[in-house]
Structure formats: C-alpha cells, structure tokens
C-alpha atoms as a PDB file:
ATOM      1  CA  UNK A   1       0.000   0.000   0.000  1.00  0.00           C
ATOM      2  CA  UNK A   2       2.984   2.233   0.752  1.00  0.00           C
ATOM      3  CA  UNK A   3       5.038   1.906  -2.149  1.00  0.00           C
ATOM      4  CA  UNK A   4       1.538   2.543  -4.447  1.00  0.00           C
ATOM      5  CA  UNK A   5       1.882   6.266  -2.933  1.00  0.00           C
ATOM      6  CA  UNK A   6       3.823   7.462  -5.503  1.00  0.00           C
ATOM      7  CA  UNK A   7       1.110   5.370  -8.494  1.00  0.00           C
ATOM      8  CA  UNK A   8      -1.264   7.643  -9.648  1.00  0.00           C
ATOM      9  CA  UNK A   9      -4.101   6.157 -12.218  1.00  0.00           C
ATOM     10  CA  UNK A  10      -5.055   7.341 -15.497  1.00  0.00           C
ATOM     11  CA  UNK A  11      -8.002  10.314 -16.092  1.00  0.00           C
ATOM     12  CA  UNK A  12     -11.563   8.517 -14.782  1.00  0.00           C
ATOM     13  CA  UNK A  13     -14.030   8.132 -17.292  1.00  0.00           C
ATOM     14  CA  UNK A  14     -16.502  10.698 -17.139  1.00  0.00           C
ATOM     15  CA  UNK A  15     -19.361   8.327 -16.619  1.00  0.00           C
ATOM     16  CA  UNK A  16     -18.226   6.755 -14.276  1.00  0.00           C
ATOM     17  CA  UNK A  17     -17.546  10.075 -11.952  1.00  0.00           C
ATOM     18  CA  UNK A  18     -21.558  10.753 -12.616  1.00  0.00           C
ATOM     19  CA  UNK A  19     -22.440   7.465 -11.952  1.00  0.00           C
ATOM     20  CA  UNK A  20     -20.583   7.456  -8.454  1.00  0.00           C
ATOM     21  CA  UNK A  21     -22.169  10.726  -8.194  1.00  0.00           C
ATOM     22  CA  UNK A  22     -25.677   9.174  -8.941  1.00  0.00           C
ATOM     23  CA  UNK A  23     -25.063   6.277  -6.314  1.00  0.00           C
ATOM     24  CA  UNK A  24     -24.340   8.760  -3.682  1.00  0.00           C
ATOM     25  CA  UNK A  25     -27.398  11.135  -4.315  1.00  0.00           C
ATOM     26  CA  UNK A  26     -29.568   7.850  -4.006  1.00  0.00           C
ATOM     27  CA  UNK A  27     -27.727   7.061  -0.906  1.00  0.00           C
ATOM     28  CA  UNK A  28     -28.461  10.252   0.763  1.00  0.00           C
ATOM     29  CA  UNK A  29     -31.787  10.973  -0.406  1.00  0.00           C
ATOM     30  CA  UNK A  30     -33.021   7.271   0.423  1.00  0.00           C
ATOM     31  CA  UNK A  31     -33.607   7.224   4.451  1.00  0.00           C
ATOM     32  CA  UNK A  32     -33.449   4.018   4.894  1.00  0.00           C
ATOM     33  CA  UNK A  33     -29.881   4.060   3.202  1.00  0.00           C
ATOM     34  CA  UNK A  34     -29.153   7.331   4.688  1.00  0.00           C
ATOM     35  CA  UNK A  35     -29.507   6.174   8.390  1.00  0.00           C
ATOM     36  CA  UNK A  36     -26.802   3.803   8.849  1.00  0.00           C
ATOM     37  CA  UNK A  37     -24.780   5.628   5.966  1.00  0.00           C
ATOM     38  CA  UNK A  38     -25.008   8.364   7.934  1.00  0.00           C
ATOM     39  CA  UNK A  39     -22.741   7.037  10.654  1.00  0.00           C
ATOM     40  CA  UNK A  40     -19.754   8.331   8.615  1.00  0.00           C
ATOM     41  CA  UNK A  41     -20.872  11.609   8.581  1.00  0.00           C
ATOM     42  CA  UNK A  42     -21.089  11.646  12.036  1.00  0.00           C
ATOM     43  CA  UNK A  43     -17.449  10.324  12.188  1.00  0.00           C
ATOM     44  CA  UNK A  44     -15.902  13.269   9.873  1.00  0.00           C
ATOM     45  CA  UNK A  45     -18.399  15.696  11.923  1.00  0.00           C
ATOM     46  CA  UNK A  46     -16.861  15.075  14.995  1.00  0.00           C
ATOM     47  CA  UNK A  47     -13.182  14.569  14.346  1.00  0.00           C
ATOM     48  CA  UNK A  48     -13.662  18.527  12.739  1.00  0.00           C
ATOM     49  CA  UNK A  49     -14.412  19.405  16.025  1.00  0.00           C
ATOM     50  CA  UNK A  50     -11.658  17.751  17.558  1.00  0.00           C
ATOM     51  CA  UNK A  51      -9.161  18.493  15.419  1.00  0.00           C
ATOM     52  CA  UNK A  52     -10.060  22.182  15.370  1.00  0.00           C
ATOM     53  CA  UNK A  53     -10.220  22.153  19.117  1.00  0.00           C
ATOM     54  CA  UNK A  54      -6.926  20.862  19.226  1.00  0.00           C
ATOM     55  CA  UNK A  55      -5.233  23.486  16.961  1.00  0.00           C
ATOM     56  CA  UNK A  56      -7.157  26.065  18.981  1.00  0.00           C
ATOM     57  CA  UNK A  57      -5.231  24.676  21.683  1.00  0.00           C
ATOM     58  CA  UNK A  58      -8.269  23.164  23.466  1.00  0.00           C
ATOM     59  CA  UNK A  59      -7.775  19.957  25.621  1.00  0.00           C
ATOM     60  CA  UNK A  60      -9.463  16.985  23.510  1.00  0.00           C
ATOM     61  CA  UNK A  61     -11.234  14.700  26.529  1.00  0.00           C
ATOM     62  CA  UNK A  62     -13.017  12.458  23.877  1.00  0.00           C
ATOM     63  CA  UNK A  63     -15.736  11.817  21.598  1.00  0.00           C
ATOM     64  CA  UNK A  64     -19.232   9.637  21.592  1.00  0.00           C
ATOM     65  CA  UNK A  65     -20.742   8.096  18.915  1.00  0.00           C
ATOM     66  CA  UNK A  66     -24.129   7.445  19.272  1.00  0.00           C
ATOM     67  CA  UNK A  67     -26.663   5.024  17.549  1.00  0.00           C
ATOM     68  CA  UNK A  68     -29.373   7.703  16.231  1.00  0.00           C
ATOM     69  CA  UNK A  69     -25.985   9.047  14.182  1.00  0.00           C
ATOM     70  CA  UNK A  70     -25.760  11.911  16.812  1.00  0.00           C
ATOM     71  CA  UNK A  71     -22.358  12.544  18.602  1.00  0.00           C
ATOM     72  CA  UNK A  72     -20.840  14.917  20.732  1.00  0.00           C
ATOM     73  CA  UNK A  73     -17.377  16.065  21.278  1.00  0.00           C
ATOM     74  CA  UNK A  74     -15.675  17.273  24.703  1.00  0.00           C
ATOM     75  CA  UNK A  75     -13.017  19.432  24.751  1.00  0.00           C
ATOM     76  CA  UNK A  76     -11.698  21.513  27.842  1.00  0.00           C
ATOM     77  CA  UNK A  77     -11.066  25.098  27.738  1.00  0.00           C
ATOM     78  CA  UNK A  78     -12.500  28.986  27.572  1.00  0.00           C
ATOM     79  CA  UNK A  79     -16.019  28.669  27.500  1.00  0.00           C
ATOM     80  CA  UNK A  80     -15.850  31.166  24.856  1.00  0.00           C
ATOM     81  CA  UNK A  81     -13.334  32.830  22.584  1.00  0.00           C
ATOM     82  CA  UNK A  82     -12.160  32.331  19.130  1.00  0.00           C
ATOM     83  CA  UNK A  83     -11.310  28.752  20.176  1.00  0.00           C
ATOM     84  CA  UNK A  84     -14.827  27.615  20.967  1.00  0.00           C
ATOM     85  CA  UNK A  85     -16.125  29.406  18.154  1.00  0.00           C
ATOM     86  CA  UNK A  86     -13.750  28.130  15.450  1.00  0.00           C
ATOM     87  CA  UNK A  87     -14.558  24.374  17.170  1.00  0.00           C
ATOM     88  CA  UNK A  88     -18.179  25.017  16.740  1.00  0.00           C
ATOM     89  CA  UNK A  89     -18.115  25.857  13.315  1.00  0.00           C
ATOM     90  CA  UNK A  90     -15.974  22.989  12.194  1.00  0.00           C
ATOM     91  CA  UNK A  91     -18.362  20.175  12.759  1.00  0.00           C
ATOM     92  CA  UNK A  92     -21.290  20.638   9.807  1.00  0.00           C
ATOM     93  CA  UNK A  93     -18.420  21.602   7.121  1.00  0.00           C
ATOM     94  CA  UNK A  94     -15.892  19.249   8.212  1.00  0.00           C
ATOM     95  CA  UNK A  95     -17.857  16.253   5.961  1.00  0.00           C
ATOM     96  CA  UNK A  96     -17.286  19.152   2.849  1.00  0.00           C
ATOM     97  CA  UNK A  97     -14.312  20.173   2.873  1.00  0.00           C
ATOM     98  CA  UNK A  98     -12.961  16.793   3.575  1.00  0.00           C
ATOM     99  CA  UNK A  99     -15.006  15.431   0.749  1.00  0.00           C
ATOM    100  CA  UNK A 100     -13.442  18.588  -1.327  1.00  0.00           C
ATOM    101  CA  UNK A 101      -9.849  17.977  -0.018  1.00  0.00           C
ATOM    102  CA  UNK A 102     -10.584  13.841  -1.552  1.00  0.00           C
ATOM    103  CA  UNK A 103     -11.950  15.512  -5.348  1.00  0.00           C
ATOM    104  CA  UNK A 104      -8.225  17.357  -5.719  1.00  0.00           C
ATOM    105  CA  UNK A 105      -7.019  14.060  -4.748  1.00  0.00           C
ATOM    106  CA  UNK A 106      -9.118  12.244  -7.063  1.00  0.00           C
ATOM    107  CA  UNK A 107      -8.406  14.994  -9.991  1.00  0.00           C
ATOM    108  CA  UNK A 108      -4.786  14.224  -9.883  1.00  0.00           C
ATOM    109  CA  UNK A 109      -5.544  10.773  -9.733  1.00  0.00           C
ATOM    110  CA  UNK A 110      -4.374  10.024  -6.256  1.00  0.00           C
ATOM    111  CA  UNK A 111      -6.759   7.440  -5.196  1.00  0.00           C
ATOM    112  CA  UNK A 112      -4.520   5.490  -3.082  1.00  0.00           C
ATOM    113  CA  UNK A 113      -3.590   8.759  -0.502  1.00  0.00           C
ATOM    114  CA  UNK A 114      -7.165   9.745  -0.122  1.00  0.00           C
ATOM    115  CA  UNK A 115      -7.822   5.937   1.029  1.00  0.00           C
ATOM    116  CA  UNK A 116      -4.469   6.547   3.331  1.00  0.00           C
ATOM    117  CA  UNK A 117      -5.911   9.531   4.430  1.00  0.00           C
ATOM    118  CA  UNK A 118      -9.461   8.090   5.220  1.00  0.00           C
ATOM    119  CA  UNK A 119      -7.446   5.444   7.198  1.00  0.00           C
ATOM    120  CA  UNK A 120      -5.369   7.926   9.665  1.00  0.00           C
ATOM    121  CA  UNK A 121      -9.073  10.033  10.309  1.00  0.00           C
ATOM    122  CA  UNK A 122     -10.426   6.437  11.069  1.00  0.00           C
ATOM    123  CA  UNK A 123      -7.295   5.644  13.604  1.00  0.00           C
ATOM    124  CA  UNK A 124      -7.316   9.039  14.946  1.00  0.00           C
ATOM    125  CA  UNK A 125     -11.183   9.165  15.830  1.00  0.00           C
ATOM    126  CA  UNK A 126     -10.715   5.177  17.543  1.00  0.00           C
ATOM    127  CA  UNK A 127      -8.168   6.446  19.689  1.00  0.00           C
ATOM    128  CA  UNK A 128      -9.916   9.153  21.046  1.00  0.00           C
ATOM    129  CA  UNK A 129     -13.716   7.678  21.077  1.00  0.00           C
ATOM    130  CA  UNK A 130     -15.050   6.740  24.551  1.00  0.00           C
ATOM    131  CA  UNK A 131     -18.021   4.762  24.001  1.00  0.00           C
ATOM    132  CA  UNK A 132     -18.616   1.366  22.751  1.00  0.00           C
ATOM    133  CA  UNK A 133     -21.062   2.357  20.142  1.00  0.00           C
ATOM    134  CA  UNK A 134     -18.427   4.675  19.000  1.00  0.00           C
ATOM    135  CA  UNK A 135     -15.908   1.981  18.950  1.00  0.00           C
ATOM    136  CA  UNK A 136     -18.352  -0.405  16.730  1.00  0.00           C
ATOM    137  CA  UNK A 137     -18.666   1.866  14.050  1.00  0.00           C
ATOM    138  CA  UNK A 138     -15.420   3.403  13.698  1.00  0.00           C
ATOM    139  CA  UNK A 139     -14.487  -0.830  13.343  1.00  0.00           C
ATOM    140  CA  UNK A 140     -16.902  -1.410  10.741  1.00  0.00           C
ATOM    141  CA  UNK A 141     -16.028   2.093   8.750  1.00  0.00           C
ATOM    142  CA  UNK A 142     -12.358   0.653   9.203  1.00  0.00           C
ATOM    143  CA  UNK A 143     -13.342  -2.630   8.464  1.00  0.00           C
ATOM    144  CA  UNK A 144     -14.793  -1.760   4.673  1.00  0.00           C
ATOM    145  CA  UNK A 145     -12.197   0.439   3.602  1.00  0.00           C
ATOM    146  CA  UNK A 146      -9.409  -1.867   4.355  1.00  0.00           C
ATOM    147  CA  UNK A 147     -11.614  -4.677   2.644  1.00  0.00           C
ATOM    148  CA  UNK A 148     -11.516  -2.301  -0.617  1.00  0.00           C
ATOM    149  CA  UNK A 149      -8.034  -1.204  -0.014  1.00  0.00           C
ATOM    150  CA  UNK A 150      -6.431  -4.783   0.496  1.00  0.00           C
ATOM    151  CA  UNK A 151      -8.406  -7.011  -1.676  1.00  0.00           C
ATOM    152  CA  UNK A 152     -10.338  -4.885  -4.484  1.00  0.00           C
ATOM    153  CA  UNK A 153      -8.762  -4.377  -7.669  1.00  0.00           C
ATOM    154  CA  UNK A 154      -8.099  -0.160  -9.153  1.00  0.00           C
ATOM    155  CA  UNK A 155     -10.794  -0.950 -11.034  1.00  0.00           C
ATOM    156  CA  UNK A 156     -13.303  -0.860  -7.825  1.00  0.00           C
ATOM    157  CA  UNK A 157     -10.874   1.308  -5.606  1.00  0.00           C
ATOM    158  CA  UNK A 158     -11.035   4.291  -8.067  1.00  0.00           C
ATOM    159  CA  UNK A 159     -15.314   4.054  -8.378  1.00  0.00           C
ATOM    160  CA  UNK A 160     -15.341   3.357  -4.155  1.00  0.00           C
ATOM    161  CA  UNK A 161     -13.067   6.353  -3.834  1.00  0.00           C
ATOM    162  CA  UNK A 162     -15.045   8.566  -5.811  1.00  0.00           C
ATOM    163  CA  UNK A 163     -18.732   7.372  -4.339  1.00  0.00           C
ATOM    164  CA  UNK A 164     -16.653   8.302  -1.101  1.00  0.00           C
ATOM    165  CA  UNK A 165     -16.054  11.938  -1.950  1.00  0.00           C
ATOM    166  CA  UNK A 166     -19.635  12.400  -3.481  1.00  0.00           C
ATOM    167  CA  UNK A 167     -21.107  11.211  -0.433  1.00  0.00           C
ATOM    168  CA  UNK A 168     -19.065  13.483   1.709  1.00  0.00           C
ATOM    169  CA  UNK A 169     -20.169  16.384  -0.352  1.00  0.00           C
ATOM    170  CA  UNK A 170     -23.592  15.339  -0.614  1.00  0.00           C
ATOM    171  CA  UNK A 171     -24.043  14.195   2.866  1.00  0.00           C
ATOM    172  CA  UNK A 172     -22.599  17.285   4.579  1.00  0.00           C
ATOM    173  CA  UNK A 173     -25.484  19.252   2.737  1.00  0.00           C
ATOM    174  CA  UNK A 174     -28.254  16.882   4.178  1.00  0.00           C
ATOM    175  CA  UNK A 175     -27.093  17.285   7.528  1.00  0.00           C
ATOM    176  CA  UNK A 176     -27.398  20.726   7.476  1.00  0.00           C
ATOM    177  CA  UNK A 177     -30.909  20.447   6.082  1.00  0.00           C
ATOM    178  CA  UNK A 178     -31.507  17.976   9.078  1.00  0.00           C
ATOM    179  CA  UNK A 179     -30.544  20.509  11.399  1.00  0.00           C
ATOM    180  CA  UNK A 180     -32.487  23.247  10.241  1.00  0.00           C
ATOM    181  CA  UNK A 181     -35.259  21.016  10.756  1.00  0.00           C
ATOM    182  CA  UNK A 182     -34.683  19.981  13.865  1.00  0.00           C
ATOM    183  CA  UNK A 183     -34.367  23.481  15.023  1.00  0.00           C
ATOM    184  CA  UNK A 184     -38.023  24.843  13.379  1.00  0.00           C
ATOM    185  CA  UNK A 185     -39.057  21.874  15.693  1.00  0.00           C
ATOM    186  CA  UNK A 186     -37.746  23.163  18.570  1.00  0.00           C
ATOM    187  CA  UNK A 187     -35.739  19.996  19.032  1.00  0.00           C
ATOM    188  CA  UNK A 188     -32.031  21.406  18.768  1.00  0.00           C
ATOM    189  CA  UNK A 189     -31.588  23.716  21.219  1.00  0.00           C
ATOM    190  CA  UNK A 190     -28.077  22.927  22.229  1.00  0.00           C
ATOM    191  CA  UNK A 191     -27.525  22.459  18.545  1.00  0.00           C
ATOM    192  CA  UNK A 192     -23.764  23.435  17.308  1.00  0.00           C
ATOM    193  CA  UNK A 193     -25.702  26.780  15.369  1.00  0.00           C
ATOM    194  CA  UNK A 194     -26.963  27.871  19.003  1.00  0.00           C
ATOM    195  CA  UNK A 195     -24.218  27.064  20.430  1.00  0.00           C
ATOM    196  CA  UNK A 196     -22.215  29.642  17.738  1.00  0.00           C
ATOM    197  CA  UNK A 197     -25.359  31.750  18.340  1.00  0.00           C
ATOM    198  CA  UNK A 198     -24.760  31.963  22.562  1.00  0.00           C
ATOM    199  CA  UNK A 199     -21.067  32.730  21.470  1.00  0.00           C
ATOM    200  CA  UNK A 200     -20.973  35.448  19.067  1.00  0.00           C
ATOM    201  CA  UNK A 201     -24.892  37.234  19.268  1.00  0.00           C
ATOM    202  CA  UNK A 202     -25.365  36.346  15.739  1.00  0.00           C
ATOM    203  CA  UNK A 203     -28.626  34.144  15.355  1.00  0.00           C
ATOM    204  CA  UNK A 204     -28.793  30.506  14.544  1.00  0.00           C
ATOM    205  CA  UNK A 205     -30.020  30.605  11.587  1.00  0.00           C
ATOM    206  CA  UNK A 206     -27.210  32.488  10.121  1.00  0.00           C
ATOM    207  CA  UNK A 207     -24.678  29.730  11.257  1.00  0.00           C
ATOM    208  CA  UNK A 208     -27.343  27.307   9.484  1.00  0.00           C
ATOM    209  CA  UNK A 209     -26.986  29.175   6.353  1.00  0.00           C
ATOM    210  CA  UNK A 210     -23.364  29.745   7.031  1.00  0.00           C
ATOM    211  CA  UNK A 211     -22.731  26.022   7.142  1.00  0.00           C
ATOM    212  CA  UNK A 212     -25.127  25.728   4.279  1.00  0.00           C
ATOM    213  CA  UNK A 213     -23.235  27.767   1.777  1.00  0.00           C
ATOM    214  CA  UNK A 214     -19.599  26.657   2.865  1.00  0.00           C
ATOM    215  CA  UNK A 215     -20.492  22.755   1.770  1.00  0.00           C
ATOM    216  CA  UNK A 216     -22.454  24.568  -1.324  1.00  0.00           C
ATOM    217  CA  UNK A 217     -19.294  26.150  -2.059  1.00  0.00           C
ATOM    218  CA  UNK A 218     -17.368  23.176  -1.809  1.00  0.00           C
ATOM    219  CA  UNK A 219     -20.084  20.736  -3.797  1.00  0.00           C
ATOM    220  CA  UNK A 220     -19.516  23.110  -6.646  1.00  0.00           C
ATOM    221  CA  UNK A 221     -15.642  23.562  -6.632  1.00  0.00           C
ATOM    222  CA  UNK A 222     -15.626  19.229  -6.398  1.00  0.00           C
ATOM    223  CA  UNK A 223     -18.056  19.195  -9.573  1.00  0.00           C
ATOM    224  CA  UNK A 224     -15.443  21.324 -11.077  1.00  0.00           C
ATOM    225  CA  UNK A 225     -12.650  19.469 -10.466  1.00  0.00           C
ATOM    226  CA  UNK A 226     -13.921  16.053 -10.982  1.00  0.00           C
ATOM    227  CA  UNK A 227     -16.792  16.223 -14.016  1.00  0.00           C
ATOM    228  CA  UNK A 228     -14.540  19.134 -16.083  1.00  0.00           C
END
C-alpha cells in the first residue's frame, strides 16, 4: 500500500464520476440508506471538532458516537473565545471540505492517498472515542475500507473512492438540512448553530446558512474538479 503512494491512475471516465455521483445522491436521499450511511458523517463531523479544538489549543477529553448518528465532542477550555467558536463551526463543514480535499485528490488521480488519508481520520477518531457504540462503528467504517483497499482491484478502488467523496459532499449538505429542521421543531436547542449563536450574538439561523453555503461552495468547486 505504501510503495503505491507514488502510483497515480489514469483520467476517470466521465461516466463513471456521474455514476458514483448518482449512487451517492440515491444514498443520501433514500432514508433508509441514509440512516446507517449516515454514521460516517457523524465520524468526519466530529473529528472537525476535535481536530479544530486541538489546533485552537483546546484539551481533547473524547468523543461519543451514538446510535441515532448523533455525537458529541468534549473538549476543555474557555467557554468562549475564538477557540470555541472556530470548534463550533468545524463540525457541519468538516464532511465538505474533507469530501473537497478527496476531489483534488481524485483529480490528480491520487486514489490510493485519499484511502491513506481516510485510514489515519479512522485511527485518529478510535483512539480518542469513549463509548462502545463509538468503537463499533469506527471498526466497521475501518473494516470496509481496508476490505476495498487490500483485496479490491483499481478498477473498484477508483469508483469506491469517488462514491466516497460524493457522499461526503452530498451528505454534509443533508445534515445541514436535518438541522435546520430539527431546530423549526424546537428539538435542537443545544444544537452546534446555538451554540455559535450563545457565542458570538449572531442568530442561529445564520450559522445554518453559514454552514449551508460553505459545503455549497465546496459541492460546486468538487463538480469542477472532478466532471470538467
């Protein structure tokens, strides 16, 4: 796997970018393939707070995984400042601009790094998760992607690495949809948006729409990069 680092592949065929593409959209828009799908999302969602926390130089005490897809992450610190605010924001664009960062990849033909780097977000969220739920499903994510990367031909890495990125793009925006929902329901009220909201003054909705056009933004670049 380490010595293909440096093995790029040859241009995609176009159709088989929009198919990927296609697979994901029904994956997303589907609930029934949506709910345990969305696990992943989840995953990425967290580990941007984390990581963000961290560079804000927050104390990371763990993340939770839980089996509605929710999670939470705890970090120890200011109760407010740039740090908490930056953390805050991270989570509903991480999934975007993760699934961005994996279309540059995939536009220079790099498959094999974006399944490296899926593999060190995987080990970085295990060591840090504290519940067993959390545990289970960082396994299973693990388990699939080192099925594809170990025993699949290129010829089903490249289409699993690009379904990958389209579902990252395409699930990020769903989640923020879910949210907004959640909130005209009055069901979100510790919701990360709020949260930004008790922070800076500005309302949550603007951090919903803030979130909203960030993994727009990012949808469009990837369509860009990877259908041009």
């Amino acid at each position: 796997m380490w010595r293909d680092l440096l093995v790029g592949l040859e241009d995609q065929p176009e159709w088989m970018v929009l198919v990927t593409a296609g697979v994901a959209l029904v994956v997303v828009l589907v609930s029934w393939l949506w709910r345990p799908a969305r696990n992943v999302i989840t995953i990425v969602h967290e580990a941007g707070h984390a990581l963000v926390a961290l560079l804000a130089g927050r104390r990371l005490a763990g993340i939770r995984l839980h089996s509605d897809t929710s999670g939470l992450t705890l970090t120890k610190g200011k109760p407010y400042g740039p740090g908490m605010v930056f953390t805050g924001l991270a989570g509903y664009v991480s999934p975007s601009l993760l699934g961005l960062g994996f279309a540059a990849l995939l536009a220079a033909g790099r498959v094999t790094e974006l399944m490296v780097g899926c593999a060190l977000l995987l080990l970085g969220v295990l060591l840090v998760v504290r519940n067993a739920y959390g545990v289970f499903s960082v396994l299973v994510t693990g388990a699939l992607l080192f099925a594809v990367s170990q025993w699949a031909p290129v010829e089903v890495q490249a289409p699993f690495a690009h379904l990958v990125t389209w579902f990252l793009l395409l699930g990020g925006i769903r989640s923020v949809g879910e949210l907004q929902s959640k909130r005209r329901r009055g069901r979100a009220r510790d919701s990360d948006a709020d949260q930004l909201a008790h922070l800076t003054g500005a309302p949550g909705a603007f951090w919903v729409a803030a979130f909203l056009m960030i993994d727009l933004g990012c949808l469009v670049l990837a369509v860009g990069w990877l259908v041009a």
